[in-house]
C-alpha atoms as a PDB file:
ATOM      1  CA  UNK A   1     -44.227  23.710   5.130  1.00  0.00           C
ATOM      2  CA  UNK A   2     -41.222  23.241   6.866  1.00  0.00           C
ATOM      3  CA  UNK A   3     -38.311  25.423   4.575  1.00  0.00           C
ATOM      4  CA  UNK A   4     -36.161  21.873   4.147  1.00  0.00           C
ATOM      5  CA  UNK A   5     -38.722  21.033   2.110  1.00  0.00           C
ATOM      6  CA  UNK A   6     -39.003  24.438  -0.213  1.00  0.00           C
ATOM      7  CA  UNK A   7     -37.463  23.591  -4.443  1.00  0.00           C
ATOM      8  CA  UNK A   8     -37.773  19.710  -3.800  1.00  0.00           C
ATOM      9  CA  UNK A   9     -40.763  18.582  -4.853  1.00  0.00           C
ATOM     10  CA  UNK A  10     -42.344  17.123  -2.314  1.00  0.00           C
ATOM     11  CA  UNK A  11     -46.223  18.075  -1.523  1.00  0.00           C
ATOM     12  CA  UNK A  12     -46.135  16.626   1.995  1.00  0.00           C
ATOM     13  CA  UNK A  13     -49.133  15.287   3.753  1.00  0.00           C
ATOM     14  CA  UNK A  14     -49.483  16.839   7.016  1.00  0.00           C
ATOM     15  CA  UNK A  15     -51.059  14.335   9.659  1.00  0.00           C
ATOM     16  CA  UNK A  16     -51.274  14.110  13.156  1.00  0.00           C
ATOM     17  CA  UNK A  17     -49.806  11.225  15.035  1.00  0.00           C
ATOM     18  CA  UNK A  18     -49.204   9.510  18.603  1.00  0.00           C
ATOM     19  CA  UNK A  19     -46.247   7.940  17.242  1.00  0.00           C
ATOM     20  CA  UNK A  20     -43.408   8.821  19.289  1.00  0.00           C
ATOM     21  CA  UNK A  21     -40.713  10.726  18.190  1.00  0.00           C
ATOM     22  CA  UNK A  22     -38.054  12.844  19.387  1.00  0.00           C
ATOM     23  CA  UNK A  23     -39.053  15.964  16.643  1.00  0.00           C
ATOM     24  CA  UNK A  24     -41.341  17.339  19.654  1.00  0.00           C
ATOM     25  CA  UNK A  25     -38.163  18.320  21.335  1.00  0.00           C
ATOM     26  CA  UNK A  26     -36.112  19.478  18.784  1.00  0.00           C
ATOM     27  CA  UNK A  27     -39.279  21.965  17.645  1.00  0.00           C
ATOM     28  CA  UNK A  28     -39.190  22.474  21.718  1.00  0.00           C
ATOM     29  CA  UNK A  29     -36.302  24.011  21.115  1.00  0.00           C
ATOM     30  CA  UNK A  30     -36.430  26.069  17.995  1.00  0.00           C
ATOM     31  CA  UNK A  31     -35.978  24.020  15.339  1.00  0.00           C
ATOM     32  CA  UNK A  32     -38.001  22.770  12.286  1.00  0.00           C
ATOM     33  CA  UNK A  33     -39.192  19.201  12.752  1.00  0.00           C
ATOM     34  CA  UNK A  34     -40.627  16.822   9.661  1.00  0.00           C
ATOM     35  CA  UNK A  35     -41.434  13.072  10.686  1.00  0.00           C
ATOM     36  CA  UNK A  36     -40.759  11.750   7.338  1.00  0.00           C
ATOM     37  CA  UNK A  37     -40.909   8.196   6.246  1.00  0.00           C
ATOM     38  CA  UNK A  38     -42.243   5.649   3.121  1.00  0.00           C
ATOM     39  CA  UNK A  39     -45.043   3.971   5.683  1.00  0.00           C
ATOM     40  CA  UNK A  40     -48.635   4.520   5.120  1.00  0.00           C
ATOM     41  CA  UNK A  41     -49.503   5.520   9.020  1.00  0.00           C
ATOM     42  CA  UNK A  42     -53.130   5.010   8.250  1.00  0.00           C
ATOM     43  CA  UNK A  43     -53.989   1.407   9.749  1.00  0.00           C
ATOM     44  CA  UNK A  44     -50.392  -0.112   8.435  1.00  0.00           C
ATOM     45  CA  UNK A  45     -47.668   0.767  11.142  1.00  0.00           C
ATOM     46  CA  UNK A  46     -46.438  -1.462  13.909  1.00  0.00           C
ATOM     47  CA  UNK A  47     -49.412  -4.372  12.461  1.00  0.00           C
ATOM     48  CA  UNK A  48     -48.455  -8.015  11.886  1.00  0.00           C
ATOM     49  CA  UNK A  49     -48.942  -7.357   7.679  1.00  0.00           C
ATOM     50  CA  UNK A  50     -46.897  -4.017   7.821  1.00  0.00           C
ATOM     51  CA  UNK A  51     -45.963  -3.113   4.478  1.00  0.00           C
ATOM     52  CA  UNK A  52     -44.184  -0.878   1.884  1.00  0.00           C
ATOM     53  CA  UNK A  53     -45.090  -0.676  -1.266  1.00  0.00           C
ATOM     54  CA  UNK A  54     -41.887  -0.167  -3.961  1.00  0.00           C
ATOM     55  CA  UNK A  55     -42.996   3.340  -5.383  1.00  0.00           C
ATOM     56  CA  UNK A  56     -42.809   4.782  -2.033  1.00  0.00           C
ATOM     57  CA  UNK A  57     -39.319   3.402  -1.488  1.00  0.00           C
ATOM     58  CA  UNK A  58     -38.211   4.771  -4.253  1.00  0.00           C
ATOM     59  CA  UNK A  59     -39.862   8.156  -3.577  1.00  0.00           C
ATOM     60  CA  UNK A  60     -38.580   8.083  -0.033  1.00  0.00           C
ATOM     61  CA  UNK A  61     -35.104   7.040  -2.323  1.00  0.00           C
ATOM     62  CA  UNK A  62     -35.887  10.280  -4.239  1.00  0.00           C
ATOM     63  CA  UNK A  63     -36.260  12.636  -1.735  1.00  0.00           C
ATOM     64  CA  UNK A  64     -33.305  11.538   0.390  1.00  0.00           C
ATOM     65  CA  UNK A  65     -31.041  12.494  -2.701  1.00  0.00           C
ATOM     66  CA  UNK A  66     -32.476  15.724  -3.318  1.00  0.00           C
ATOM     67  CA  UNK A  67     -32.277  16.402   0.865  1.00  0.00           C
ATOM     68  CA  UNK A  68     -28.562  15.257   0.839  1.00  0.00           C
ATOM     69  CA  UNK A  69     -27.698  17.208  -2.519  1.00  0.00           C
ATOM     70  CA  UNK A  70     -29.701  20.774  -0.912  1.00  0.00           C
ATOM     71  CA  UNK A  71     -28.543  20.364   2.310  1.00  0.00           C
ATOM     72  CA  UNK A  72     -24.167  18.832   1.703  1.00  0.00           C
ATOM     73  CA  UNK A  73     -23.159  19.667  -1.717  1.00  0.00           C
END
């Protein structure tokens, strides 16, 4: 787990994707990457019916504040 993550909370799910995403170059370079978002990847993104439900906006809510308040205060 990436250390960002370490005292907030969060048990991420690791995955594998083909999405792309710039992280690949930043971890290229020496840096810890995290694709993190409130979609369910799992037969959801980029289809006609894409959706989010409102618990995982509000845990994506959640773990923004905790991020911000770690990382700038």
């Amino acid at each position: 787990m990436p250390k960002l993550l370490e005292n907030i909370d969060v048990s991420p799910d690791v995955i594998h994707s083909t999405e792309p995403s710039s992280a690949g170059l930043f971890y290229d370079a020496g840096y810890e990457t995290c694709f993190f978002g409130a979609a369910d990847l799992e037969n959801n993104l980029f289809h006609p019916n894409e959706k989010i439900s409102l618990e995982k906006i509000q845990f994506v809510y959640d773990f923004y504040l905790k991020l911000i308040e770690r990382i700038c205060l």
